[in-house]
Protein backbone atom coordinates (compact mmCIF):
# COMPACT_ATOMS: atom_id res chain seq x y z
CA UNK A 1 -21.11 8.48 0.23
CA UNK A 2 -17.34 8.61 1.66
CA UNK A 3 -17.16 7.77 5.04
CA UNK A 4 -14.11 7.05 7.72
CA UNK A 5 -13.73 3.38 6.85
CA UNK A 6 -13.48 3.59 3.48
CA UNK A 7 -10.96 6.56 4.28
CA UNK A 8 -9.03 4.33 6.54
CA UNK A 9 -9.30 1.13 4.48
CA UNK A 10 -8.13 3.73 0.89
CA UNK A 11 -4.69 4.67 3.80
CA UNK A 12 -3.96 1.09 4.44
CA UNK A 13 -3.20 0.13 0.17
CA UNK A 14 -0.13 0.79 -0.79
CA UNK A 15 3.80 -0.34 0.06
CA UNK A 16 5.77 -0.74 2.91
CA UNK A 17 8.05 1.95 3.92
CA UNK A 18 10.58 -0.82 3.30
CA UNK A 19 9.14 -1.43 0.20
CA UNK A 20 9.49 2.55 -1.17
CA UNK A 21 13.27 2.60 -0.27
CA UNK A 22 13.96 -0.87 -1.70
CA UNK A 23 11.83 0.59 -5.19
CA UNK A 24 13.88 4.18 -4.81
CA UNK A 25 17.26 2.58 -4.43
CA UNK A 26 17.21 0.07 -7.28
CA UNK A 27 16.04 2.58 -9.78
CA UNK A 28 18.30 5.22 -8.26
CA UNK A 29 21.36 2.99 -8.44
CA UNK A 30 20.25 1.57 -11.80
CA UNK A 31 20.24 5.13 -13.18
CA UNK A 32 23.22 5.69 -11.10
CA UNK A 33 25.31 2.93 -13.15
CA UNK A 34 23.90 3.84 -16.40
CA UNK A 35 25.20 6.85 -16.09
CA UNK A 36 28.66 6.12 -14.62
CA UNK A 37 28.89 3.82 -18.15
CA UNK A 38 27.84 6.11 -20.33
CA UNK A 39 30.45 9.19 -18.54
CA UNK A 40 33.28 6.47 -18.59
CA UNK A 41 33.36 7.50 -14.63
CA UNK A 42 32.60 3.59 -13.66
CA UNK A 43 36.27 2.32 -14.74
CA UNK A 44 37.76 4.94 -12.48
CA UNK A 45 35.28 4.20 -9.18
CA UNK A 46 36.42 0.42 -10.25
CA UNK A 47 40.03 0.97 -10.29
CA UNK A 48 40.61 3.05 -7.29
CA UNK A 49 38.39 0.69 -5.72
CA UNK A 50 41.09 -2.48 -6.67
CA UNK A 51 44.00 -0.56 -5.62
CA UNK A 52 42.16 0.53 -2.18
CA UNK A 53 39.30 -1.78 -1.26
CA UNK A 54 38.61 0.28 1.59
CA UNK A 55 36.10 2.49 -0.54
CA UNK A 56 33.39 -0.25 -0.85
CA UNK A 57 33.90 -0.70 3.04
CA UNK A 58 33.05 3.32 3.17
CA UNK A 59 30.46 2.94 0.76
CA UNK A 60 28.92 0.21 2.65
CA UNK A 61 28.87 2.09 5.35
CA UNK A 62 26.76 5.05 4.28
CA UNK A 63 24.66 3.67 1.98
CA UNK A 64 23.58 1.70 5.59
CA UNK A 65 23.67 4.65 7.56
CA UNK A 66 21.92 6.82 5.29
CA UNK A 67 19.29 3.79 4.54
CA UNK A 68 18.36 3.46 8.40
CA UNK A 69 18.37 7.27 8.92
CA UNK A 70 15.39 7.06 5.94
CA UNK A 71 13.77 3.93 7.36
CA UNK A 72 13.56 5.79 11.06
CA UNK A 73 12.79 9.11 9.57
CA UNK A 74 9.41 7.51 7.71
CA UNK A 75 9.12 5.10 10.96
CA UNK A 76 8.50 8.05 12.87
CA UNK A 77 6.39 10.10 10.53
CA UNK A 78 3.83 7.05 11.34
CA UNK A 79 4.51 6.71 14.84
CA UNK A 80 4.53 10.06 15.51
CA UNK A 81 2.82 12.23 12.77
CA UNK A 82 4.60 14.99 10.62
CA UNK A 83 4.90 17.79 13.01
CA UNK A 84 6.58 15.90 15.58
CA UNK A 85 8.96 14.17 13.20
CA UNK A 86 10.25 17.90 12.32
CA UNK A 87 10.54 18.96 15.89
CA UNK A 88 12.75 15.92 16.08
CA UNK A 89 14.30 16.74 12.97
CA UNK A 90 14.85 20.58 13.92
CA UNK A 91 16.36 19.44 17.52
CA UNK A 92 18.56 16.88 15.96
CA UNK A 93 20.05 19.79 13.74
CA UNK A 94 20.44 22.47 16.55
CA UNK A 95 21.98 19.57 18.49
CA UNK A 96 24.79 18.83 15.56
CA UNK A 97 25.72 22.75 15.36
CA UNK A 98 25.86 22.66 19.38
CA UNK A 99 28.21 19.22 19.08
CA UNK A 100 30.29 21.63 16.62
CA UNK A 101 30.76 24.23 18.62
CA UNK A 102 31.79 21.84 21.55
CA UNK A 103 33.97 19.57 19.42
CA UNK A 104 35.72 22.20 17.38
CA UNK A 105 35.90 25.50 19.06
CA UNK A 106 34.98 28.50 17.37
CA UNK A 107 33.60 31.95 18.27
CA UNK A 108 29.89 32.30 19.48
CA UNK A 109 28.55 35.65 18.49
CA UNK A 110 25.57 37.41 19.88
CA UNK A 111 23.75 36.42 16.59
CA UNK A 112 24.53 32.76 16.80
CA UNK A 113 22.69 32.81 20.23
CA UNK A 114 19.86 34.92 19.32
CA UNK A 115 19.14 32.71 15.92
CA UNK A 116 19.20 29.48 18.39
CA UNK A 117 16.79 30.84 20.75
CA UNK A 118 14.40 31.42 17.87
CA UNK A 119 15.01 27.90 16.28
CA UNK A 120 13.92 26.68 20.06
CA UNK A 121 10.96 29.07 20.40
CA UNK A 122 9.36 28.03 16.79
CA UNK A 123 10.12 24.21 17.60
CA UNK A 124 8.28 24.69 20.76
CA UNK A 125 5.64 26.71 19.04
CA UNK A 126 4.71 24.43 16.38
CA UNK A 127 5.53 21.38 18.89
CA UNK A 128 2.70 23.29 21.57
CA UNK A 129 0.09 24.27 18.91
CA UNK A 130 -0.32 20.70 17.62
């Protein structure tokens, strides 16, 4: 028979969310390199790269960036389960195109308003019916 601890003790083997990304990255970045060898593409990124160091700063920076936004985003699947992590996910969207229409003026048509208003009703639908 299959019962709820073997259920919960099946859920708890396996990796780390830490783990997955450090697994992802390496073989992503491995391919990555192989690739940029084989296309000759590697000698340019290393050359522009000498003349303006600043592009391993930028690529520092997002690689981090993009790494924590992961790490959070699966944090928060566990914390929180899936439907509220794309509620979250959904808000944080309709909260960028908002920022964009503060930050860098543009005109708001009927339609843009009407299309937000039914991003906010099925986020608070599938948010409710949980």
């Amino acid at each position: 028979d299959y019962d709820a601890t073997e259920s919960s003790t099946n859920e708890n083997i396996g990796l780390s969310a830490q783990a997955v990304m450090v697994n992802t990255n390496a073989v992503g970045c491995a391919l990555l390199l192989l690739f940029m060898l084989l296309s000759g593409s590697l000698v340019d990124v290393i050359s522009t790269a000498v003349v303006d160091p600043r592009l391993f700063l930028y690529l520092l920076c997002i690689g981090l960036g993009l790494s924590t936004a992961v790490l959070a985003y699966t944090k928060l699947i566990h914390a929180s389960g899936s439907v509220v992590t794309v509620a979250v996910s959904t808000l944080r969207k309709c909260t960028t195109v908002l920022l964009s229409y503060v930050l860098f003026p543009k005109p708001l048509l009927q339609i843009h308003v009407f299309s937000g208003i039914l991003v906010a009703i099925g986020v608070t639908v599938g948010s409710c019916c949980k």
